[in-house]
N, C-alpha and C. Protein backbone atom coordinates (compact mmCIF):
# COMPACT_ATOMS: atom_id res chain seq x y z
N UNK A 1 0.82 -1.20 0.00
CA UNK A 1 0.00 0.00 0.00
C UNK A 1 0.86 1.26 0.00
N UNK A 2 1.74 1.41 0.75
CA UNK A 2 2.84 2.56 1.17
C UNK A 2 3.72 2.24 0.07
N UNK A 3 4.19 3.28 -0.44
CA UNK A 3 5.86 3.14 -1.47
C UNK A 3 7.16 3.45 -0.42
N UNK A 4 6.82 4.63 0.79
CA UNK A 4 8.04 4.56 1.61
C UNK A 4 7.10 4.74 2.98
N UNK A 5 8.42 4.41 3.91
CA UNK A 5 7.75 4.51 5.25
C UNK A 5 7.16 5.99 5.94
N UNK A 6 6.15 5.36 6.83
CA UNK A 6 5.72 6.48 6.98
C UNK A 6 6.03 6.77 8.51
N UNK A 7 6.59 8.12 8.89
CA UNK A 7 7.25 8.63 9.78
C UNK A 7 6.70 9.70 10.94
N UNK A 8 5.20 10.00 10.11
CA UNK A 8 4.73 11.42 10.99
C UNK A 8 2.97 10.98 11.23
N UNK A 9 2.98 11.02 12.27
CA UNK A 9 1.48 11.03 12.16
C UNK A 9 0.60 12.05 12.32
N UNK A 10 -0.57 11.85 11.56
CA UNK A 10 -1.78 12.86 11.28
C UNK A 10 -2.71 13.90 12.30
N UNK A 11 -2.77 13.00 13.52
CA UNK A 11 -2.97 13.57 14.81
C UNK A 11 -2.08 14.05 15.76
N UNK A 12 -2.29 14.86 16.59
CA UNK A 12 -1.76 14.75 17.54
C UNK A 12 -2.01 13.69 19.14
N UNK A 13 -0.60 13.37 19.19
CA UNK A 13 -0.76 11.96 20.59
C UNK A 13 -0.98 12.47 21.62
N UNK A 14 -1.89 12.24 22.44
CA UNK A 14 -1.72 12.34 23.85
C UNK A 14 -0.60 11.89 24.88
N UNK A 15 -0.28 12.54 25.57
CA UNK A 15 0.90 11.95 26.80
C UNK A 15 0.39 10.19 27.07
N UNK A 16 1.47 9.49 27.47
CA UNK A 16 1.11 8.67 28.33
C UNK A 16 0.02 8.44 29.23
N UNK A 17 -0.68 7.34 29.14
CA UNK A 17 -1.88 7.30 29.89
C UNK A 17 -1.09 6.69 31.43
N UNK A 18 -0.04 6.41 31.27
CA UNK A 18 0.94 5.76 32.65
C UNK A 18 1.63 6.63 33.41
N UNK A 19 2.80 7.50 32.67
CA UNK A 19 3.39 7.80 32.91
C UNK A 19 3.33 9.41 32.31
N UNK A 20 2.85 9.80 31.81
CA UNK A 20 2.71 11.25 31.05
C UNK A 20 3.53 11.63 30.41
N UNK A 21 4.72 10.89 29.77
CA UNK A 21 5.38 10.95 28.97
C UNK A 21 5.10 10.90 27.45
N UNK A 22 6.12 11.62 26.62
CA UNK A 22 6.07 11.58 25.33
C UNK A 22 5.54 10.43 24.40
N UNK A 23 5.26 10.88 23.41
CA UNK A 23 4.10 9.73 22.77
C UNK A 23 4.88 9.79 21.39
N UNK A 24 5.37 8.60 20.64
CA UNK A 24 6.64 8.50 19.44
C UNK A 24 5.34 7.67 18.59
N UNK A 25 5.11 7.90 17.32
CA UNK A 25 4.44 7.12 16.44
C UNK A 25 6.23 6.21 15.63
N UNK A 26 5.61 4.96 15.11
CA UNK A 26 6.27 4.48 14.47
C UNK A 26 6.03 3.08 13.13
N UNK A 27 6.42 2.67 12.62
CA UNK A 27 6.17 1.58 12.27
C UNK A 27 6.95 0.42 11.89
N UNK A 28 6.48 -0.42 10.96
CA UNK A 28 7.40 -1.27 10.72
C UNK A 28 8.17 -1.51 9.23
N UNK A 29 9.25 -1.60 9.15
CA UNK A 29 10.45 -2.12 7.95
C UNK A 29 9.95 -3.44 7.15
N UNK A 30 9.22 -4.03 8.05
CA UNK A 30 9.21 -5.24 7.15
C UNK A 30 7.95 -6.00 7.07
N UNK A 31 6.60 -5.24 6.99
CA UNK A 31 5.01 -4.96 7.11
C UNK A 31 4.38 -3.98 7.14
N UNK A 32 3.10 -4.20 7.09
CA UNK A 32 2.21 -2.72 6.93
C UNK A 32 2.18 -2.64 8.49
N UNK A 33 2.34 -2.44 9.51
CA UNK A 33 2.35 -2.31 10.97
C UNK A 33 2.41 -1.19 11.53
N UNK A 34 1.82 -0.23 12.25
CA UNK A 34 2.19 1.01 12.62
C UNK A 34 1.79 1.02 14.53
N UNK A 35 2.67 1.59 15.19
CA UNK A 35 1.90 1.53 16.39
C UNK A 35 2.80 2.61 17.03
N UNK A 36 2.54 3.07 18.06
CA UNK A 36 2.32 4.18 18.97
C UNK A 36 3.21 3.88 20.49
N UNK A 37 4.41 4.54 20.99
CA UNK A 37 4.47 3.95 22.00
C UNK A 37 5.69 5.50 22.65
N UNK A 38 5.98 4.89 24.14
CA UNK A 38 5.92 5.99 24.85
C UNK A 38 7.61 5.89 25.39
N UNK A 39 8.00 7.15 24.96
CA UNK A 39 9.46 7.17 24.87
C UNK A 39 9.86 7.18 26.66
N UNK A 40 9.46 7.47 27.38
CA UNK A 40 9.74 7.64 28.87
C UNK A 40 9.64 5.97 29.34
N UNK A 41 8.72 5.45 29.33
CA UNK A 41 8.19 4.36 29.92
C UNK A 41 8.35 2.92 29.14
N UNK A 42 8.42 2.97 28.00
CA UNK A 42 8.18 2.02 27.02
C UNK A 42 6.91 1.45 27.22
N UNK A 43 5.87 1.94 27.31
CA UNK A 43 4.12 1.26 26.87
C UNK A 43 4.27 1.33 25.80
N UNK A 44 3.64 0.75 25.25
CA UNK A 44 2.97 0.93 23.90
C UNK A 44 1.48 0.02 23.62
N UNK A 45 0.96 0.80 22.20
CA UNK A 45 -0.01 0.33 21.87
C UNK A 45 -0.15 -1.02 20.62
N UNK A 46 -1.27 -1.22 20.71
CA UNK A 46 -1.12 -2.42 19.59
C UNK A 46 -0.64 -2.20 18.40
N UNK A 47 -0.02 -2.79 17.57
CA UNK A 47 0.67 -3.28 16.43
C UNK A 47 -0.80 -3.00 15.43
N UNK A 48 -0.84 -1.98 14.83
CA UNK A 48 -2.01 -2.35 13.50
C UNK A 48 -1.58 -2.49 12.25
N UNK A 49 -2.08 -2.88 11.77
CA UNK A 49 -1.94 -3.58 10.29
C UNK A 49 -2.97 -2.19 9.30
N UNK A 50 -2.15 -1.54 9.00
CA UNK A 50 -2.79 -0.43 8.14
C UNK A 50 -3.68 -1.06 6.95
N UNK A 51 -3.18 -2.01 6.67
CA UNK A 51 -4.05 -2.33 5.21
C UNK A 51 -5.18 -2.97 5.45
N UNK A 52 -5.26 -3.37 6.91
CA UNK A 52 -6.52 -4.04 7.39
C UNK A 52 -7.41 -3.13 8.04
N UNK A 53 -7.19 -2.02 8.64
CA UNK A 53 -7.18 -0.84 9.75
C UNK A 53 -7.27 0.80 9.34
N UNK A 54 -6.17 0.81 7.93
CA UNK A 54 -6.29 2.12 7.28
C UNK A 54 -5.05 2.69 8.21
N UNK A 55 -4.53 3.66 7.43
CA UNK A 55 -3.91 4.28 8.60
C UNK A 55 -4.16 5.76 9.57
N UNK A 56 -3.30 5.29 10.68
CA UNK A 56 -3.96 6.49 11.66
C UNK A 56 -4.50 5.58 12.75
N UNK A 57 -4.82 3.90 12.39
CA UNK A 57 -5.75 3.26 13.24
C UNK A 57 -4.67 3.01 15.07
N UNK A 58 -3.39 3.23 14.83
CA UNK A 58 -2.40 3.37 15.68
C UNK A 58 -3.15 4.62 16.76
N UNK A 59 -2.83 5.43 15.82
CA UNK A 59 -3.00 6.57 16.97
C UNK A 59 -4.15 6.58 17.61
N UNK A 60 -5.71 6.23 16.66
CA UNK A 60 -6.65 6.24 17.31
C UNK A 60 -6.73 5.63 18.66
N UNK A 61 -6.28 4.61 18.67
CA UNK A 61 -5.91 3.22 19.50
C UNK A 61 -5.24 4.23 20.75
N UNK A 62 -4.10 4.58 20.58
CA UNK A 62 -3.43 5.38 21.78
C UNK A 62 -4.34 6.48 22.39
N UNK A 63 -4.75 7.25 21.14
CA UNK A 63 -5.27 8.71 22.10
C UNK A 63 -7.17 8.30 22.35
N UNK A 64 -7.42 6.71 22.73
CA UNK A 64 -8.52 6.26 23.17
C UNK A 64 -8.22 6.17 24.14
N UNK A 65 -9.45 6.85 25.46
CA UNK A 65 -8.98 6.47 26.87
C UNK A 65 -10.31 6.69 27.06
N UNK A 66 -11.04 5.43 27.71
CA UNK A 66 -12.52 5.20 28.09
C UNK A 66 -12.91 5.46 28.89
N UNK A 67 -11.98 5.03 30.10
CA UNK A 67 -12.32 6.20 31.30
C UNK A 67 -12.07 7.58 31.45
N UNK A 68 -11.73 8.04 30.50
CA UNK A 68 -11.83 9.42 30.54
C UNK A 68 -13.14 9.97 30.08
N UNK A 69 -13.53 9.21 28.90
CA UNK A 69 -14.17 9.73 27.85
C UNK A 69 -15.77 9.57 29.06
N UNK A 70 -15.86 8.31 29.45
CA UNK A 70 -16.77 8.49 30.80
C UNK A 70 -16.76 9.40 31.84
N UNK A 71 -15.38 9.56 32.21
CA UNK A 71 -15.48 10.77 33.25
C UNK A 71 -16.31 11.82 33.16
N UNK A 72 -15.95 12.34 31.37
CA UNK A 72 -16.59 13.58 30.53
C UNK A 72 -18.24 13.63 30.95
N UNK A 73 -18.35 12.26 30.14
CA UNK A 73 -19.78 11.91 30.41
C UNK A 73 -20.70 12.15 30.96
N UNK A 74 -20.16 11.68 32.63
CA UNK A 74 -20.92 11.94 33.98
C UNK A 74 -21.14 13.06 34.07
N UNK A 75 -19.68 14.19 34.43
CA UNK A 75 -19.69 15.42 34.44
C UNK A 75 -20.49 16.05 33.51
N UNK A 76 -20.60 16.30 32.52
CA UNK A 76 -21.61 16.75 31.38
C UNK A 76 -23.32 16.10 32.09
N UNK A 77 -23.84 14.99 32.66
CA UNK A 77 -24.49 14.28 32.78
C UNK A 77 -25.31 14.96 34.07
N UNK A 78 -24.08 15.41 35.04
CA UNK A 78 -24.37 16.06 35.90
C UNK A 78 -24.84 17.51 35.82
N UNK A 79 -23.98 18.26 35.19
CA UNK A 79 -24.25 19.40 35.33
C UNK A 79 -25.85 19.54 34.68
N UNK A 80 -26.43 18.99 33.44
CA UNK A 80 -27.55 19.02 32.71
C UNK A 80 -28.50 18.86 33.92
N UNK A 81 -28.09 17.67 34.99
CA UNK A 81 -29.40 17.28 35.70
C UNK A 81 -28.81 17.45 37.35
N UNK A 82 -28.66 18.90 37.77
CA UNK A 82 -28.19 18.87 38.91
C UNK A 82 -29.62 18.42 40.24
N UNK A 83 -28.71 17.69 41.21
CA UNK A 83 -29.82 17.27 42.10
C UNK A 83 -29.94 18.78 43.32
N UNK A 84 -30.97 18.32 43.96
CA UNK A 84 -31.02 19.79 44.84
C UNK A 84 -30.92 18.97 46.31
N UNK A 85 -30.05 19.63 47.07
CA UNK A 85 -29.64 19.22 48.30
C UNK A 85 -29.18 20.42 49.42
């Protein structure tokens, strides 16, 4: 799919969900593989297969955080329906 590797990604990464460290996109030399991982700590995210995934599906993967996105939720959830006390 790619003619050369690809080096920069389209989004911007969020810090570490561990450690709050820097967030390095990268991929692979010898597959369509791209994944996301964290120069302070070494986490990283899953290995995607762009040609199965598209690319970008790396980063999505990293800058997904569910409990956050719930946190939002509630808070938003709350303020709409405050209780009286």
């Amino acid at each position: 799919m790619l003619g050369a590797r690809v080096t920069e990604c389209a989004t911007a990464l969020k810090p570490c969900p561990f450690c709050g460290g820097t967030a390095d996109y990268d991929n692979s030399d010898n597959g369509p593989y791209e994944w996301v991982s964290c120069s302070e700590c070494g986490a990283r995210g899953p290995a995607m297969n762009y040609n199965e995934h598209g690319l970008g599906a790396a980063e999505k993967m990293w800058n997904r955080r569910p409990l956050e996105s719930a946190a939002v939720h509630a808070v938003a959830e709350a303020l709409q329906h405050p209780t009286s006390g």
